[in-house]
N, C-alpha and C. Protein backbone atom coordinates (compact mmCIF):
# COMPACT_ATOMS: atom_id res chain seq x y z
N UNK A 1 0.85 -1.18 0.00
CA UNK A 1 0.00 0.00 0.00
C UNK A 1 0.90 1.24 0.00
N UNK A 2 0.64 2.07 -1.09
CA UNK A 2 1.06 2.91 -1.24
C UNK A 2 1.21 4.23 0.04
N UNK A 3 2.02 4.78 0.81
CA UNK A 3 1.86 6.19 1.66
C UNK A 3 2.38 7.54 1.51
N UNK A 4 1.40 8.12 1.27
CA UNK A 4 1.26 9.62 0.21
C UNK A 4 1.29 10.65 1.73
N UNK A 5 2.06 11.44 1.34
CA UNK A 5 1.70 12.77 2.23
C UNK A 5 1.54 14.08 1.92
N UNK A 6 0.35 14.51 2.39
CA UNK A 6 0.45 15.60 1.46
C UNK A 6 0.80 16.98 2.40
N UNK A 7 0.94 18.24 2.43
CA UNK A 7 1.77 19.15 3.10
C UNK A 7 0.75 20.47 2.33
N UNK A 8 0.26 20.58 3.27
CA UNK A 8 -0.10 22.09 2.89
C UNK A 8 -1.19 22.29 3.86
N UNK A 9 -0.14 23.74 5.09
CA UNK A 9 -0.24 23.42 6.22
C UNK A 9 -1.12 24.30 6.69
N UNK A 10 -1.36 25.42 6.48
CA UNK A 10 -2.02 26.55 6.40
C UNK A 10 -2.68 27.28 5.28
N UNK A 11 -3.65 27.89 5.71
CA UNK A 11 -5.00 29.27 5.22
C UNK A 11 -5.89 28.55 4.71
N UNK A 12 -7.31 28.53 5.43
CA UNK A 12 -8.55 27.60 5.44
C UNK A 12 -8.90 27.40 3.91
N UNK A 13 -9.25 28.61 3.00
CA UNK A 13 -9.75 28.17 1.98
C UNK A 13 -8.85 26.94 0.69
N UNK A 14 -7.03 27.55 1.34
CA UNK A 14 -6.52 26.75 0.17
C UNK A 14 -6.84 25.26 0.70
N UNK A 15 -6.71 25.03 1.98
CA UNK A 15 -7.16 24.03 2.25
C UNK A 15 -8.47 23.04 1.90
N UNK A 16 -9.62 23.59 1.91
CA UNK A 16 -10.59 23.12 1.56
C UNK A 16 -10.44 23.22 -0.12
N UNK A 17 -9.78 23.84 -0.68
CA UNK A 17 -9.58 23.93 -2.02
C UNK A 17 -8.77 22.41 -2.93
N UNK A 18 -8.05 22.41 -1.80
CA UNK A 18 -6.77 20.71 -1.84
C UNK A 18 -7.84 19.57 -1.42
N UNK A 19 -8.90 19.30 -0.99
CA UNK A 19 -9.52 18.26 -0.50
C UNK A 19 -9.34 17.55 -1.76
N UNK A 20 -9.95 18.02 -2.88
CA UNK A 20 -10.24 16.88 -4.08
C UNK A 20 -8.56 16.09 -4.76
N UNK A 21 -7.66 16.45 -4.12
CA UNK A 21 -6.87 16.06 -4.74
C UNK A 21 -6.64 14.85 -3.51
N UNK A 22 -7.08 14.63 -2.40
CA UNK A 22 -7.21 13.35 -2.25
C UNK A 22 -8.13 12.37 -2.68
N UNK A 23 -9.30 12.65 -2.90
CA UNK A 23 -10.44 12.10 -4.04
C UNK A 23 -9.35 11.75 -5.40
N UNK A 24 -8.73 12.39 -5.90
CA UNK A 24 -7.85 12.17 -7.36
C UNK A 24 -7.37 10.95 -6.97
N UNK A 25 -6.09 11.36 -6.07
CA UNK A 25 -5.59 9.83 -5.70
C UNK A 25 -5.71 8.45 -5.52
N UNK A 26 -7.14 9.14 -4.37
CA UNK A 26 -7.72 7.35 -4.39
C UNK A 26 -8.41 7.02 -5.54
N UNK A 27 -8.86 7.66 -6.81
CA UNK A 27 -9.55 7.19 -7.49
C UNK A 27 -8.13 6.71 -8.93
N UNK A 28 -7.11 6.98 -8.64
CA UNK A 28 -6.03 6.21 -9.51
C UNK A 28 -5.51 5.50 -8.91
N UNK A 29 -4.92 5.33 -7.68
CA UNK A 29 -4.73 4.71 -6.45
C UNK A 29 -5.25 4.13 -5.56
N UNK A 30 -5.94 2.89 -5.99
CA UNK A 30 -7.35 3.16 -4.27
C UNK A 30 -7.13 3.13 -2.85
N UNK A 31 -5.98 1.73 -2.99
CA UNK A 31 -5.10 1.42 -2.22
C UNK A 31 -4.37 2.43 -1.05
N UNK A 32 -4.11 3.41 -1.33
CA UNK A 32 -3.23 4.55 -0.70
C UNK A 32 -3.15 4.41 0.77
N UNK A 33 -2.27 4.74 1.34
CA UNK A 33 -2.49 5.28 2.58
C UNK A 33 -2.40 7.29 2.54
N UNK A 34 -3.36 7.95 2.80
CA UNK A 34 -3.00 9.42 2.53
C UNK A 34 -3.27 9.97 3.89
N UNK A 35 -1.96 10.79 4.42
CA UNK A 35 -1.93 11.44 5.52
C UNK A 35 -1.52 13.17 4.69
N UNK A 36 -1.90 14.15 5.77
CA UNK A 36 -1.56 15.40 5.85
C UNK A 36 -1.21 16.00 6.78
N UNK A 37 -0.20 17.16 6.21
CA UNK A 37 0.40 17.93 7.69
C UNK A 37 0.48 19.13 7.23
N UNK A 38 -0.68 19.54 8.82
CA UNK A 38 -1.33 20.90 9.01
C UNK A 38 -1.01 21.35 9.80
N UNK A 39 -1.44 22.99 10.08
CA UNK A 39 -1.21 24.10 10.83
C UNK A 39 -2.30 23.27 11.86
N UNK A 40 -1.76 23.60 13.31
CA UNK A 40 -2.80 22.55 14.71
C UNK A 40 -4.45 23.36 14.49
N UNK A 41 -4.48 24.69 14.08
CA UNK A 41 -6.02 25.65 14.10
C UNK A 41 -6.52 24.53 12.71
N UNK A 42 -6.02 24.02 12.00
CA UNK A 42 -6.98 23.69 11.12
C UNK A 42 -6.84 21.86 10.93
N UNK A 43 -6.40 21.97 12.06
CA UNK A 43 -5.96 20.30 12.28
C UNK A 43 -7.14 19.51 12.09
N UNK A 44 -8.62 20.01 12.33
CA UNK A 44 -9.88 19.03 12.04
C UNK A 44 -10.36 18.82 10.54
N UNK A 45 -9.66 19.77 9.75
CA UNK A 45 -10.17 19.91 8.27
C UNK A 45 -9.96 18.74 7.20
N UNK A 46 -9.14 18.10 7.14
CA UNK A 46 -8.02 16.81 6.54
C UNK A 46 -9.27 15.54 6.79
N UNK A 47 -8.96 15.74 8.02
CA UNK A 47 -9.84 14.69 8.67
C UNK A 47 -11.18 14.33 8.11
N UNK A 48 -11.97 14.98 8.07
CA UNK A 48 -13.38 15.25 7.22
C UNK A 48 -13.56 14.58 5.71
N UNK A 49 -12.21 14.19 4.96
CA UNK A 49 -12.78 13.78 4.07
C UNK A 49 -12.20 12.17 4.41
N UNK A 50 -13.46 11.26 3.92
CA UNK A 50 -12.71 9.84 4.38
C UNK A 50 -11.67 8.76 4.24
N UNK A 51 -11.07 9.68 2.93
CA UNK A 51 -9.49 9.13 2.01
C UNK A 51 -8.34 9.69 2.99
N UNK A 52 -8.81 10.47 4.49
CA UNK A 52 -7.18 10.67 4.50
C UNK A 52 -7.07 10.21 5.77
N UNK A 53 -6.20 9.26 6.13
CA UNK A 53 -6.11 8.22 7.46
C UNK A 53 -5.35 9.19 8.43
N UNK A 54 -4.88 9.94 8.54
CA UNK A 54 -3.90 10.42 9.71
C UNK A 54 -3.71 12.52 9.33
N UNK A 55 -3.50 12.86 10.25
CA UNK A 55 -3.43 14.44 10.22
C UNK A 55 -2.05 14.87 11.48
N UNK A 56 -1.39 15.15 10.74
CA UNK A 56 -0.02 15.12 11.55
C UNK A 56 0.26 16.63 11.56
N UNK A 57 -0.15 17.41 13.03
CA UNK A 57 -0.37 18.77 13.47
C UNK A 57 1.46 19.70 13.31
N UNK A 58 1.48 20.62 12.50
CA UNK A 58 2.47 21.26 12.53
C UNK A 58 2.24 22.59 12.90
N UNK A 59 2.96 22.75 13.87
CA UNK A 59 2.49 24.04 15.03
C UNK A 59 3.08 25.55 14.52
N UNK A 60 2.96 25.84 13.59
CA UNK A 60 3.76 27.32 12.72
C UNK A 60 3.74 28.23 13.65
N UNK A 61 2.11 28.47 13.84
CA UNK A 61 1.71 29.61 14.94
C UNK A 61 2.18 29.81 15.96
N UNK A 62 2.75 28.36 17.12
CA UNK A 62 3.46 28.30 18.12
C UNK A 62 4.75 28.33 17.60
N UNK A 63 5.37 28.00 16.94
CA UNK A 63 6.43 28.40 16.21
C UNK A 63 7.37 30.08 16.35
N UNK A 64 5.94 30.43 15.68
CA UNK A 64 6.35 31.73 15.27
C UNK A 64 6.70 32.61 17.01
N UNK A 65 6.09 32.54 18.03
CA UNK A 65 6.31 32.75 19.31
C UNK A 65 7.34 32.23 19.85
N UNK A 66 8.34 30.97 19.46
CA UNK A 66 9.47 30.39 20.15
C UNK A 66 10.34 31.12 19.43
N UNK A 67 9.99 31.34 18.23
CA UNK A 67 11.81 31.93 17.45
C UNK A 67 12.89 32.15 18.56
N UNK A 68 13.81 30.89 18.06
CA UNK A 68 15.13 31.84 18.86
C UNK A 68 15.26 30.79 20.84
N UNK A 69 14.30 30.43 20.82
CA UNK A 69 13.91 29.42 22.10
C UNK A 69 14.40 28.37 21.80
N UNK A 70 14.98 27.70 23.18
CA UNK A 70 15.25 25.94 22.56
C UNK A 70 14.65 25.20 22.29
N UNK A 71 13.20 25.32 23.14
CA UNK A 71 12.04 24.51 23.13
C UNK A 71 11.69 24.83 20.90
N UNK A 72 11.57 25.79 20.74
CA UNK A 72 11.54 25.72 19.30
C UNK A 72 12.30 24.86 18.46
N UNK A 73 13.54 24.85 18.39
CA UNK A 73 14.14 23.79 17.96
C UNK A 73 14.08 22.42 18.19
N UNK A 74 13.60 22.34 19.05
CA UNK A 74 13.34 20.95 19.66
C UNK A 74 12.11 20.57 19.23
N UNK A 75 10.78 21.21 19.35
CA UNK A 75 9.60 21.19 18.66
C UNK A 75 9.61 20.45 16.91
N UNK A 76 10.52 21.74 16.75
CA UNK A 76 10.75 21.62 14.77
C UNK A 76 11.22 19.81 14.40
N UNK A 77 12.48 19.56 15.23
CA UNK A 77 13.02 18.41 15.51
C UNK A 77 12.02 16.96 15.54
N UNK A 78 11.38 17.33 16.56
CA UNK A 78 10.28 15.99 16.80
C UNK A 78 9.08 16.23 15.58
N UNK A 79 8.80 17.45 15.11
CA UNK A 79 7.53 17.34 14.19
C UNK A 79 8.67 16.70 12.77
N UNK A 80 9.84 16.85 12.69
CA UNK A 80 10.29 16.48 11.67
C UNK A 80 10.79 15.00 11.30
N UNK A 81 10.98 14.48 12.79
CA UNK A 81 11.28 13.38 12.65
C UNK A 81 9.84 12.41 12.87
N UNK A 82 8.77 12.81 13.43
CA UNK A 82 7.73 11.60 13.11
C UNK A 82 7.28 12.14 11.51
N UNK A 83 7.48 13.16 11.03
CA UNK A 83 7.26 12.57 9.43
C UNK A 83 8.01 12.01 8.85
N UNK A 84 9.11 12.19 8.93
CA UNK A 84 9.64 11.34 8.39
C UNK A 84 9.93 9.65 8.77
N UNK A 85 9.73 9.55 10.20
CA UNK A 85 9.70 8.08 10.23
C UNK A 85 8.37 7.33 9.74
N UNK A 86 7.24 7.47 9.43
CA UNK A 86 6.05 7.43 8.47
C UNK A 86 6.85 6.57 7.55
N UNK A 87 7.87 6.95 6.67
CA UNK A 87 8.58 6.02 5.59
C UNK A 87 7.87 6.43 4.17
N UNK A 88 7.24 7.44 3.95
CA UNK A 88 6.24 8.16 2.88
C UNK A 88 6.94 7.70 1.56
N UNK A 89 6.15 7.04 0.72
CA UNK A 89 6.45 6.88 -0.73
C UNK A 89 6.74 8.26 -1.40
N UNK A 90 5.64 8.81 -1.14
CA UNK A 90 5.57 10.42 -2.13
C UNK A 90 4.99 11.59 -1.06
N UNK A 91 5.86 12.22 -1.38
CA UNK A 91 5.18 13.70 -0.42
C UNK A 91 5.42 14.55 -1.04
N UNK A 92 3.75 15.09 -1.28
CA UNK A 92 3.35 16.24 -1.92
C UNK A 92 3.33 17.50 -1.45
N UNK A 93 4.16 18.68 -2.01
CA UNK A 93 4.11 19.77 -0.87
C UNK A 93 2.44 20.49 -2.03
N UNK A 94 1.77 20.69 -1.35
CA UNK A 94 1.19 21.79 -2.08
C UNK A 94 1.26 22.99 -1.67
N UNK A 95 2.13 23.86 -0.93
CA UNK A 95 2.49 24.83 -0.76
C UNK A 95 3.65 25.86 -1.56
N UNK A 96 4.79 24.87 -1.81
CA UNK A 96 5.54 25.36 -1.98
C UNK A 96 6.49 26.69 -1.69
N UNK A 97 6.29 26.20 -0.45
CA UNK A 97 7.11 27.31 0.49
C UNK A 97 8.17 27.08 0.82
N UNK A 98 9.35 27.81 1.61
CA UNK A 98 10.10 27.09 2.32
C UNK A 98 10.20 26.73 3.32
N UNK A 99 9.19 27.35 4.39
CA UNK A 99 8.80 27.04 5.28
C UNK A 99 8.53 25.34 6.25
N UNK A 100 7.29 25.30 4.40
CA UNK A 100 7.06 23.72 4.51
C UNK A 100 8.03 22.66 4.09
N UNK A 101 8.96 22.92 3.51
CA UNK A 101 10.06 22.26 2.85
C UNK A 101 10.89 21.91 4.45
N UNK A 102 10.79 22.96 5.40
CA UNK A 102 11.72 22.90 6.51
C UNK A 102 11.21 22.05 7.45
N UNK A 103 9.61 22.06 7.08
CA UNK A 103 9.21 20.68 8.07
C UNK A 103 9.01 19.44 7.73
């Protein structure tokens, strides 16, 4: 079984705008496993459609308040390493930021 991740972490509408592209997937893919990683305020949105098994909370907003803190680095650290231990076939940024590239 395929495990897709998709990344696009923040601003409500692009979000609800990206839903169908998990609909795409499973309908070339059925198989998939599809997770996403979101901003924690919109952490319930992902969830809602029934193609995407997991919602893996990336805290920007709390983020943006540690700059420069250890606890920040350490934060960035652990959100970076449970995505990546996931073992993801393909991860999709739909952002294309660098931001999201950093998580």
């Amino acid at each position: 079984m395929p495990r897709v991740l998709l990344v696009k972490t923040s601003s409500l509408g692009d979000i609800v705008h990206n839903l169908p592209v998990v609909t795409d997937i499973h309908r070339w893919v059925p198989d998939t496993e599809t997770h996403w990683a979101i901003e924690e305020a919109f952490l319930p949105l992902p969830g809602l459609h029934p193609g995407v098994t997991r919602v893996t909370p990336v805290p920007l907003g709390r983020w943006r308040n540690l700059l420069f803190h250890s606890r920040w680095r350490e934060e960035i650290a652990h959100t970076r390493n449970t995505i990546r231990s996931k073992g993801y076939d393909v991860v999709i940024d739909m952002q294309g930021l660098l931001r999201s590239a950093l998580s």
